[in-house]
Every structure is written in C-alpha cells, then in structure tokens.
Protein backbone atom coordinates (compact mmCIF):
# COMPACT_ATOMS: atom_id res chain seq x y z
CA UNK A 1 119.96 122.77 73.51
CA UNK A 2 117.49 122.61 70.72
CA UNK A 3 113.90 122.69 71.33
CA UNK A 4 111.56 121.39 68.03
CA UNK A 5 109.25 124.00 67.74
CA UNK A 6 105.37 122.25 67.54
CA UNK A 7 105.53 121.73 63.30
CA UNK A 8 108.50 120.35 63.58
CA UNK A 9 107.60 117.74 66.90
CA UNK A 10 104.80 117.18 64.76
CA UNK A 11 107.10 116.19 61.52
CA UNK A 12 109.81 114.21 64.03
CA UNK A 13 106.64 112.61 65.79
CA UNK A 14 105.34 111.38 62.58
CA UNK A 15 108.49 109.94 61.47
CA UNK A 16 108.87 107.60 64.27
CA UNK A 17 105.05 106.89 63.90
CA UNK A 18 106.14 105.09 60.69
CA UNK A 19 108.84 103.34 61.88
CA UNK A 20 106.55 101.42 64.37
CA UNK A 21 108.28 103.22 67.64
CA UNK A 22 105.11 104.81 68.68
CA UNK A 23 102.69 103.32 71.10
CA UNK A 24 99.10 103.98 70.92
CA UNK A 25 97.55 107.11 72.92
CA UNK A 26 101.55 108.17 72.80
CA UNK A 27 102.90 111.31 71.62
CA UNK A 28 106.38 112.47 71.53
CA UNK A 29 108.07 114.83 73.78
CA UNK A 30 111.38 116.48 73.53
CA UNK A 31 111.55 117.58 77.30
CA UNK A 32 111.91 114.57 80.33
CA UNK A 33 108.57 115.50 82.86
CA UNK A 34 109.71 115.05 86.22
CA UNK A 35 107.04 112.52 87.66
CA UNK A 36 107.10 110.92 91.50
CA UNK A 37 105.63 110.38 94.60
CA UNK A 38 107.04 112.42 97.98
CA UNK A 39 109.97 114.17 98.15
CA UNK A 40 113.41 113.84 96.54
CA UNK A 41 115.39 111.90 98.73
CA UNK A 42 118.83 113.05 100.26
CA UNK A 43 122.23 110.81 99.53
CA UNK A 44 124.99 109.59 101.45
CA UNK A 45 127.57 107.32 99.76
CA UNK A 46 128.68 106.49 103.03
CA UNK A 47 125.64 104.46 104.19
CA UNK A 48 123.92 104.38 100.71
CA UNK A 49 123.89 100.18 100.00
CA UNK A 50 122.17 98.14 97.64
CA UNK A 51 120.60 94.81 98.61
CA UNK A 52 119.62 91.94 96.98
CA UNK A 53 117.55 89.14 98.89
CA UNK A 54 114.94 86.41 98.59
CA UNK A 55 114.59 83.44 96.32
CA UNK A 56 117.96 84.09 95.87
CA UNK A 57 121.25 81.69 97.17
CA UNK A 58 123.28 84.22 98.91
CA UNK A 59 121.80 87.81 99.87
CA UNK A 60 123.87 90.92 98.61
CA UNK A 61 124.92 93.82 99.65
CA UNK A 62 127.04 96.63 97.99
CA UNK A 63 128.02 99.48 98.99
CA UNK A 64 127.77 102.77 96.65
CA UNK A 65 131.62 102.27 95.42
CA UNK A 66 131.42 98.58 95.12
CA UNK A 67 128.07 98.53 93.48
CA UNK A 68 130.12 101.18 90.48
CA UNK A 69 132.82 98.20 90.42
CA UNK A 70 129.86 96.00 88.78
CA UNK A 71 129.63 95.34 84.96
CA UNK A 72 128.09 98.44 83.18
CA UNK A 73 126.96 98.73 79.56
CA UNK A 74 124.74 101.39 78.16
CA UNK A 75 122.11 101.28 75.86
CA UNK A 76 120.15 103.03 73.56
CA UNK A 77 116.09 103.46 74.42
CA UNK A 78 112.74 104.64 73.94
CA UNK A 79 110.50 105.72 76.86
CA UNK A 80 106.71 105.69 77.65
CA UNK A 81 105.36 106.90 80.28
CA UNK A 82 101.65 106.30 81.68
CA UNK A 83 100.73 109.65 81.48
CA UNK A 84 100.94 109.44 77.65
CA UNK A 85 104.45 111.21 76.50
CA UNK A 86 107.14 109.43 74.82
CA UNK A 87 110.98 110.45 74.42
CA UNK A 88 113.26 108.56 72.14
CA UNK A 89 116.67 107.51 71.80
CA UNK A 90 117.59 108.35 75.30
CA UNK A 91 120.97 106.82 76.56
CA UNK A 92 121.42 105.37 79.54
CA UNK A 93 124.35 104.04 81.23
CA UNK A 94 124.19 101.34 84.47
CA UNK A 95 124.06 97.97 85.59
CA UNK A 96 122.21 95.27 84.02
CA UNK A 97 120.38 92.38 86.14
CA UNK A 98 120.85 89.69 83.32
CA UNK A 99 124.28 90.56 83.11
CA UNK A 100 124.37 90.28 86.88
CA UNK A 101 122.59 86.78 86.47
CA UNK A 102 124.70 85.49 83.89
CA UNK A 103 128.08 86.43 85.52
CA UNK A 104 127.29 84.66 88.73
CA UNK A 105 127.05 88.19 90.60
CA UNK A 106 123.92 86.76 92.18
CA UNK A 107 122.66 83.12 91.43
CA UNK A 108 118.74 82.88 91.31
CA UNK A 109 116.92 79.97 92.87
CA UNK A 110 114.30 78.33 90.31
CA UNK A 111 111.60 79.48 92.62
CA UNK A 112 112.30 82.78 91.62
CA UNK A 113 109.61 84.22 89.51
CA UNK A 114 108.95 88.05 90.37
CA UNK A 115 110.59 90.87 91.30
CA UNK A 116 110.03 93.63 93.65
CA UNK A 117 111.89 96.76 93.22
CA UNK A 118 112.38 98.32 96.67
CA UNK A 119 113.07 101.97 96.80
CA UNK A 120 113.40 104.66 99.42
CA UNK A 121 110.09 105.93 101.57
CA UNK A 122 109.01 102.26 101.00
CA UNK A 123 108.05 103.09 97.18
CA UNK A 124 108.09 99.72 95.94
CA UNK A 125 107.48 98.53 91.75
CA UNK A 126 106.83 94.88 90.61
CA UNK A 127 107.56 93.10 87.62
CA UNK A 128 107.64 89.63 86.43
CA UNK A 129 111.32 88.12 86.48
CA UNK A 130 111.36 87.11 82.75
CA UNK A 131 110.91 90.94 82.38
CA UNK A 132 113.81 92.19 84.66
CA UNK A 133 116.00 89.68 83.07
CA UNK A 134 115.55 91.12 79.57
CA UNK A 135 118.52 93.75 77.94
CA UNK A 136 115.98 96.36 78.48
CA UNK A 137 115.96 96.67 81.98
CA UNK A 138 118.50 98.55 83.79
CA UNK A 139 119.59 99.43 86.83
CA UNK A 140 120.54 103.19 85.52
CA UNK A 141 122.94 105.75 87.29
CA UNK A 142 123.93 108.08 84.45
CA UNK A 143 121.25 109.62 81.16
CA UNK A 144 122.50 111.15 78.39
CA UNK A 145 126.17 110.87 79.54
CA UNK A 146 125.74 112.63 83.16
CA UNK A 147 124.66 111.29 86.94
CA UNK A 148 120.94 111.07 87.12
CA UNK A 149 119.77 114.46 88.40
CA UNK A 150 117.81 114.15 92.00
CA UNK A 151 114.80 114.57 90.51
CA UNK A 152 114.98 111.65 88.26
CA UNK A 153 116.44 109.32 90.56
CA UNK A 154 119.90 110.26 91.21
CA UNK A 155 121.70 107.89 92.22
CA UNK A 156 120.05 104.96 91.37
CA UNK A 157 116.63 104.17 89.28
CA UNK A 158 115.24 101.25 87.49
CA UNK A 159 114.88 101.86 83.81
CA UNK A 160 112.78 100.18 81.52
CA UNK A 161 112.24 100.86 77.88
CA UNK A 162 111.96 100.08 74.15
CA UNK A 163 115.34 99.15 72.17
CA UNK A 164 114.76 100.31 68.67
CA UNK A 165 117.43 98.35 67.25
CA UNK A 166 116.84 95.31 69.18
CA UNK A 167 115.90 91.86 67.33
CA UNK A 168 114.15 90.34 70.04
CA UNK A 169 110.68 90.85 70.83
CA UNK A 170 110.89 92.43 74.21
CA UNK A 171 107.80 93.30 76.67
CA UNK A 172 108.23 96.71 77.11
CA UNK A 173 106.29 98.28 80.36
CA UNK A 174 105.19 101.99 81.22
CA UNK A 175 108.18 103.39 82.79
CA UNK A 176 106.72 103.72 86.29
CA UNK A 177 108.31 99.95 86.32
CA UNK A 178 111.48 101.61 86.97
CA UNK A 179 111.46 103.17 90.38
CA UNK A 180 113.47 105.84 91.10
CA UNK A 181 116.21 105.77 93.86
CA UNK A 182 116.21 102.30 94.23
CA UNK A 183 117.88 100.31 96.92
CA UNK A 184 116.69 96.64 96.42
CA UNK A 185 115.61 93.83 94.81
CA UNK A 186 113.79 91.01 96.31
CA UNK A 187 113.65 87.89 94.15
CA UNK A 188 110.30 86.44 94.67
CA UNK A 189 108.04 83.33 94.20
CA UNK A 190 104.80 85.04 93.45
CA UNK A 191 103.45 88.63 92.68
CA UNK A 192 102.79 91.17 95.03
CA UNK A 193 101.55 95.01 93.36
CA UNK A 194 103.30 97.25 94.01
CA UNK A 195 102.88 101.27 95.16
CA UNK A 196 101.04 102.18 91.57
CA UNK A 197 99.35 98.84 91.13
CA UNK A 198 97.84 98.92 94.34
CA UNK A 199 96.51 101.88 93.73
CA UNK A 200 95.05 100.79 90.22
CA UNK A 201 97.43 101.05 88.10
CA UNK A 202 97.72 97.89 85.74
CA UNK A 203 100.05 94.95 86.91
CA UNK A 204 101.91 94.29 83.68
CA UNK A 205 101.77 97.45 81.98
CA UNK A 206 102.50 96.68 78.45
CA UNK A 207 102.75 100.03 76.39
CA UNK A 208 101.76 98.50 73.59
CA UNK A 209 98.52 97.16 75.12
CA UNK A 210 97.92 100.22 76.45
CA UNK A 211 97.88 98.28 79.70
CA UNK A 212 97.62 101.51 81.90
CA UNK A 213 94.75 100.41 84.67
CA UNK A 214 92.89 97.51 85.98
CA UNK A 215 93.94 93.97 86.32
C-alpha cells in the first residue's frame, strides 16, 4: 500500500483544507489508530444477536445471519476522531438505522428521542435520535471492502462520519459516537452519557465545534 511520505501528507492535507473537509485542531492521517477501552472481544455467530428495545413498538432481535439479511448500502466518509487525526474517503459497508426506520424493520414510538448504543463489556455511546437517523450513521460490518478487523470492531461497530458529497447539512460527531462491537440499541425518551461522556467527554461532540469536553 502507499504511504504519503510527510511533504506529500502535508500537500494532500492542504488540499482537503481548501475544500472545507477539515475540522479545526484536525490533521490528516493516512494510517487508521486503533483506539478502545479493554480488550478485544471474542465472537461467536452462534450466540452473537443484535437487539433492539425501548421506546420502540416491538423489541428485536437478530441473529448474526439474519441481521446480514437486512438492507445494506455503503457509503463514502470522512472520519474525526477526538484525539485530533482525520482519514478521508474511507468506505464503509453495513446497515443503516434510517433505512431500518423507513422500511418498517423497527417502528419508533414518538417518545423516542435518544439513543444508546450498547456494546460488549457494558461500553455504552449516546447520541441524539435525529443524529442516528441521519445517512451518516451506520451500523458498519465491512471498511474498505473487507470484515472489520477485531481491533476495529469486527463484527459490528457504529460508524459515524462526514459525507463529502452529501447536500444536506449533517451533524457530524467525533467518532467515539460509534462504538465498536456493538450489540444494541435502546430507543430512549431522554439522554443518558454514555462511557466517554461520563467520564468528560462532551455530550454532542460536534467536530466542527470542536465539541471534545465539557457539557
């Protein structure tokens, strides 16, 4: 694979500076830093489920092979993470929650308002539901065209990110919003922090806020 040596990350960093894709107190990175709490989790497809409960009308369950019969898409993104590297155009290739929403897979009640991503150790990540609803969230298995490796989630992480070519203002969080092998989502009617945000970390996170602690 080809690395940019520094001049060039320089040159390719400045480039998407002027096309607005930076954040502030960003800078670009052509590896993907393996960031997380604990260990790497083991997998079994044989017990591995995915639930869905809460201000919800019908809890969910899926099992690992029905929850790959869902409605995938892929989609084209920038990342930023809280400790201040950004990577761009990185694909990614899952299940989307507003597709979920708008096929009927699961059918929110209007108390719904929140979002608590529930993942495994008891790692949990919170989010407002007007932000999991948007095309930039993503319940990911696959980057760049392969299963997640362990270390970034494998086999299931929330993803969160910028769309460069999208034409709709989206919120775009710090990508601790998307926690890694994820098993959940409870549907709530008011915040809770999560892991992160309990310990400090800002609730809403919005990159370009630089929304990284407090509040």
């Amino acid at each position: 694979m080809f690395l940019f040596q520094e001049p060039d990350r320089r040159k390719e960093e400045a480039r998407i500076r002027s096309e607005g894709r930076l954040p502030p107190g960003q800078a670009l990175t052509v590896k993907f830093p393996v960031l997380h709490y604990g260990p790497v989790p083991p997998f079994n497809p044989a017990s591995w489920d995915f639930r869905v409960w809460g201000e919800v009308e019908e809890t969910k369950r899926w099992s690992w092979d029905e929850f790959n019969q869902l409605p995938r898409r892929k989609l084209l993104m920038d990342i930023h993470c809280v400790t201040r590297w950004s990577k761009f155009d990185t694909t990614w290739e899952g299940v989307s929650v507003r597709n979920l929403v708008d096929q009927g897979f699961i059918k929110l009640k209007p108390t719904a308002k929140f979002v608590m991503q529930h993942a495994e150790y008891g790692f949990t990540a919170n989010l407002p539901l007007d932000v999991v609803l948007q095309e930039n969230f993503l319940l990911a298995t696959h980057f760049d065209g392969q299963p997640l490796s362990p270390d970034h989630g494998y086999p299931l992480r929330g993803v969160v990110g910028a769309i460069p070519s999208s034409q709709e203002t989206l919120e775009t969080p710090y990508f601790w919003k998307g926690a890694k092998w994820l098993r959940g989502l409870e549907f709530m009617p008011a915040d809770r922090r999560g892991f992160w945000e309990q310990a400090g970390y800002h609730n809403r996170a919005d990159v370009w806020k630089e929304e990284r602690f407090g509040q």
